[in-house]
N, C-alpha and C. Protein backbone atom coordinates (compact mmCIF):
# COMPACT_ATOMS: atom_id res chain seq x y z
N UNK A 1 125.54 117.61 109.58
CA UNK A 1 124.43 118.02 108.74
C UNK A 1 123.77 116.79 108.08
N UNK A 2 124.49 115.98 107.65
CA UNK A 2 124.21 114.93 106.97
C UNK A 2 122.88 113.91 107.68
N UNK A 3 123.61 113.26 109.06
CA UNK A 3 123.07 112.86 110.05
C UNK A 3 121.70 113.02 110.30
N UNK A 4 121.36 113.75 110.03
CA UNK A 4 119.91 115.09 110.33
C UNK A 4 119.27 115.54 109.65
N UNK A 5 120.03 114.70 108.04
CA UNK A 5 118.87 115.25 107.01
C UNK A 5 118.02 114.48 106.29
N UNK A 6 116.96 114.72 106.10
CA UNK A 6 115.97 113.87 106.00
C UNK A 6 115.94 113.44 104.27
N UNK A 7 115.84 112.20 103.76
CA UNK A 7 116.08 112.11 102.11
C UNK A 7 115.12 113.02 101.69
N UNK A 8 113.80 113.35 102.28
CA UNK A 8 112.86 113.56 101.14
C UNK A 8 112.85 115.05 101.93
N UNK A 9 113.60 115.38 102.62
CA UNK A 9 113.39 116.86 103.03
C UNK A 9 113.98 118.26 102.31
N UNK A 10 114.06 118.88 102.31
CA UNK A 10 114.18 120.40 101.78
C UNK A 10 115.42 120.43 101.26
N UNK A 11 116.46 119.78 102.69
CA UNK A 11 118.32 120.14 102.54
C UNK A 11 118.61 119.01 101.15
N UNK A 12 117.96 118.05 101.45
CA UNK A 12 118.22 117.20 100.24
C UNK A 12 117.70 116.83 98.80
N UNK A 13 116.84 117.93 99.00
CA UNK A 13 116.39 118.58 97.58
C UNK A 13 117.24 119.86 97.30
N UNK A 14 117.75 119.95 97.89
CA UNK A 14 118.65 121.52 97.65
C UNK A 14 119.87 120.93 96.91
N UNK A 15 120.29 119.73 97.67
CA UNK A 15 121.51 119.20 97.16
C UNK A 15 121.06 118.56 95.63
N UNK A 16 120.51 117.74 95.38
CA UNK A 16 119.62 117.09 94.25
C UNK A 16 119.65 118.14 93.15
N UNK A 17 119.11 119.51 93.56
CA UNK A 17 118.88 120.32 92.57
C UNK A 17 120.11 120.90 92.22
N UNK A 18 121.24 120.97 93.25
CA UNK A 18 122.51 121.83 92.77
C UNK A 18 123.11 120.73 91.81
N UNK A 19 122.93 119.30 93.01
CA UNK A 19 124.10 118.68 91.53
C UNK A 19 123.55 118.41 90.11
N UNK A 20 122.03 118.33 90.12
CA UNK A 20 121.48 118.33 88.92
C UNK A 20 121.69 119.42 87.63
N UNK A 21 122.03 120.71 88.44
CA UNK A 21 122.58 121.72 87.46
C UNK A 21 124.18 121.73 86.58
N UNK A 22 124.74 120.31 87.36
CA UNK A 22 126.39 120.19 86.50
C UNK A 22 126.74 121.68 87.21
N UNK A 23 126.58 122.25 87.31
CA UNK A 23 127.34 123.54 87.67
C UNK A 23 128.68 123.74 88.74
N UNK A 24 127.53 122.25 89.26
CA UNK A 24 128.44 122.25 91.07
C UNK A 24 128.01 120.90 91.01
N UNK A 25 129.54 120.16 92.07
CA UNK A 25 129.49 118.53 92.43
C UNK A 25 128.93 119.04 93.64
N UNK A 26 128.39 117.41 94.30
CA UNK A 26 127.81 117.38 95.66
C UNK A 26 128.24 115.74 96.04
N UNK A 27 129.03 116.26 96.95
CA UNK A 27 129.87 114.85 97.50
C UNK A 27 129.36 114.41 98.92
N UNK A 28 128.63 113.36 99.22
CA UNK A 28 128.29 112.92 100.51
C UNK A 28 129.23 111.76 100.29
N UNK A 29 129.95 111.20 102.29
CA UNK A 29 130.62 110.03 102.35
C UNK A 29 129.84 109.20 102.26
N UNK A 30 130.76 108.11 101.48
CA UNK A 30 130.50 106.68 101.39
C UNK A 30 129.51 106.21 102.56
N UNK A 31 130.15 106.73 104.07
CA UNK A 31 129.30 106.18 105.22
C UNK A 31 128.31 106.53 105.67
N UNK A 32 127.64 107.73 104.68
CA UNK A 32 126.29 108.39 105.19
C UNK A 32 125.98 107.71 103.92
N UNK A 33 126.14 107.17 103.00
CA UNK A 33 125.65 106.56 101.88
C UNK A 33 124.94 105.10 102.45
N UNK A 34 125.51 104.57 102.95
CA UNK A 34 125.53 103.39 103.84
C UNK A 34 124.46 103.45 104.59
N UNK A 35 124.37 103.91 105.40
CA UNK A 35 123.43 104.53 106.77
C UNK A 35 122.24 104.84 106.22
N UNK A 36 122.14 105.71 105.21
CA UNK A 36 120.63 105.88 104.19
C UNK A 36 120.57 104.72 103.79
N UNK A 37 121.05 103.85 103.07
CA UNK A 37 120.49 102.53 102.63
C UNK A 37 120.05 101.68 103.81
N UNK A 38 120.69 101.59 104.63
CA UNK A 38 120.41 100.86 105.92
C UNK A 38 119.13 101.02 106.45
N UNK A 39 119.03 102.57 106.44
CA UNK A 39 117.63 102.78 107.09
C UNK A 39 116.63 102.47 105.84
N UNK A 40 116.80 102.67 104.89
CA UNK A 40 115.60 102.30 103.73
C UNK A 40 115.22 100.98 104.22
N UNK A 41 116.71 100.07 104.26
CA UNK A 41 116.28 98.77 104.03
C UNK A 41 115.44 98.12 105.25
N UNK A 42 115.47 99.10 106.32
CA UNK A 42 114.90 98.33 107.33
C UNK A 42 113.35 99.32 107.68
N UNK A 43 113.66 100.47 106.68
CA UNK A 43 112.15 100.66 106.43
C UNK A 43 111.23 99.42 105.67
N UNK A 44 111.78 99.49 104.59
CA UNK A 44 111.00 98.37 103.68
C UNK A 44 110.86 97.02 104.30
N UNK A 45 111.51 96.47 105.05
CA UNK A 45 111.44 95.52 105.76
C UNK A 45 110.31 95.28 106.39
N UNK A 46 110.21 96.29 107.62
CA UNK A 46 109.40 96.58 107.87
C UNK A 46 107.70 96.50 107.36
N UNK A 47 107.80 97.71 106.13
CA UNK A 47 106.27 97.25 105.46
C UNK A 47 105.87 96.24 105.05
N UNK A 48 107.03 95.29 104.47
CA UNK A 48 106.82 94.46 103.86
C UNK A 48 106.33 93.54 104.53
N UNK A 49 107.13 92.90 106.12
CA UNK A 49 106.48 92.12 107.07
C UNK A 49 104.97 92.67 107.62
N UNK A 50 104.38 93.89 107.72
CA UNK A 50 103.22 94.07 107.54
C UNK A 50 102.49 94.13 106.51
N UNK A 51 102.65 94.11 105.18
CA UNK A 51 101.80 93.62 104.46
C UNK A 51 102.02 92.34 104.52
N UNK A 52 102.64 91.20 104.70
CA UNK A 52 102.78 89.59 104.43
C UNK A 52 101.17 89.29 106.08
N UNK A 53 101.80 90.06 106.94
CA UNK A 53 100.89 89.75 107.91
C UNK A 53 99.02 89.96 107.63
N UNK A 54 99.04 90.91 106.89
CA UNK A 54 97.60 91.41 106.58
C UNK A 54 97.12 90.36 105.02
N UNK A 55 98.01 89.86 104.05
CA UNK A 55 97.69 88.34 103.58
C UNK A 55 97.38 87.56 104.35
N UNK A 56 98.33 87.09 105.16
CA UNK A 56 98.33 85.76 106.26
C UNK A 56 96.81 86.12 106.89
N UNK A 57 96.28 87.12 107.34
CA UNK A 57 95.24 87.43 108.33
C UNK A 57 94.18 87.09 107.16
N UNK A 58 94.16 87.68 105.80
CA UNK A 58 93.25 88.07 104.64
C UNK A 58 92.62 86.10 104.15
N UNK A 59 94.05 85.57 104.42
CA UNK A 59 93.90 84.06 104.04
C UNK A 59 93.28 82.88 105.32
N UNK A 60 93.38 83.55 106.64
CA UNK A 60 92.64 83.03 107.59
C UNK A 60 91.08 83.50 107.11
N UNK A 61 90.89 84.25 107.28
CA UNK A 61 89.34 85.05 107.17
C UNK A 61 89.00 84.07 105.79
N UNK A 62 89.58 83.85 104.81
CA UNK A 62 89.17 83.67 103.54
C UNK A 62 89.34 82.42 103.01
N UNK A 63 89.73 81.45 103.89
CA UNK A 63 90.30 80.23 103.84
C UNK A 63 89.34 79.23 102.96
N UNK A 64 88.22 79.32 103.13
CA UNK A 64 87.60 78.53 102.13
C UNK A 64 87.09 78.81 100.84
N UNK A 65 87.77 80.25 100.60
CA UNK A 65 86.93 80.93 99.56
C UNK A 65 87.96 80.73 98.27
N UNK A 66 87.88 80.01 97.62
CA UNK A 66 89.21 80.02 96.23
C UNK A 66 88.89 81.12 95.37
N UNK A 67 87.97 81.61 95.39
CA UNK A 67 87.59 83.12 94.43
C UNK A 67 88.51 84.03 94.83
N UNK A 68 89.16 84.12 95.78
CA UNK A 68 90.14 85.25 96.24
C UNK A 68 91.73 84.49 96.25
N UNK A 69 92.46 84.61 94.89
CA UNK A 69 93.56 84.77 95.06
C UNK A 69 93.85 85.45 95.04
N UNK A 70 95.73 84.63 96.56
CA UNK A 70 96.46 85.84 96.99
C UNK A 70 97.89 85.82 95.45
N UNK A 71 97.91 86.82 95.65
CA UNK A 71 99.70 87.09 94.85
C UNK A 71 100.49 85.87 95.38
N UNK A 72 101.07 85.55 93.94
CA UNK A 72 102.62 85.74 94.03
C UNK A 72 102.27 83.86 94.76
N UNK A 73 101.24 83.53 94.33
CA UNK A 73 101.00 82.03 94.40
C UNK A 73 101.15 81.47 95.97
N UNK A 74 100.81 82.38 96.60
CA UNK A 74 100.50 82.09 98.13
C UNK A 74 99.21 81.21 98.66
């Protein structure tokens, strides 16, 4: 079940909301704990190397223009 469930989907708002009530624990393993971070991290990875690419592109196009700074002192 775990495997197959999506963070932001229905089953895992179901869980969210039960353990949020104290009423009832909700125990996922350590190794599906893992596996969700994993995939976050290589989501974010991801965007992140496409936004650095669309600077890099933004600073070709814009190369002589000093009126447009980029972030973060690029």
């Amino acid at each position: 079940m775990i495997r197959s469930m999506k963070l932001d989907g229905s089953e895992a708002l179901f869980l969210r909301a039960t353990r949020d009530t104290k009423a009832e624990r909700v125990g996922v393993p350590w190794m599906a704990m893992e596996v969700g971070a994993a995939q976050l991290a290589i989501k974010y990875r991801d965007i992140y190397s496409r936004a650095d690419q669309a600077l890099e592109q933004r600073r070709a196009i814009h190369h002589r223009r000093r009126d447009l700074p980029l972030p973060h002192g690029r």
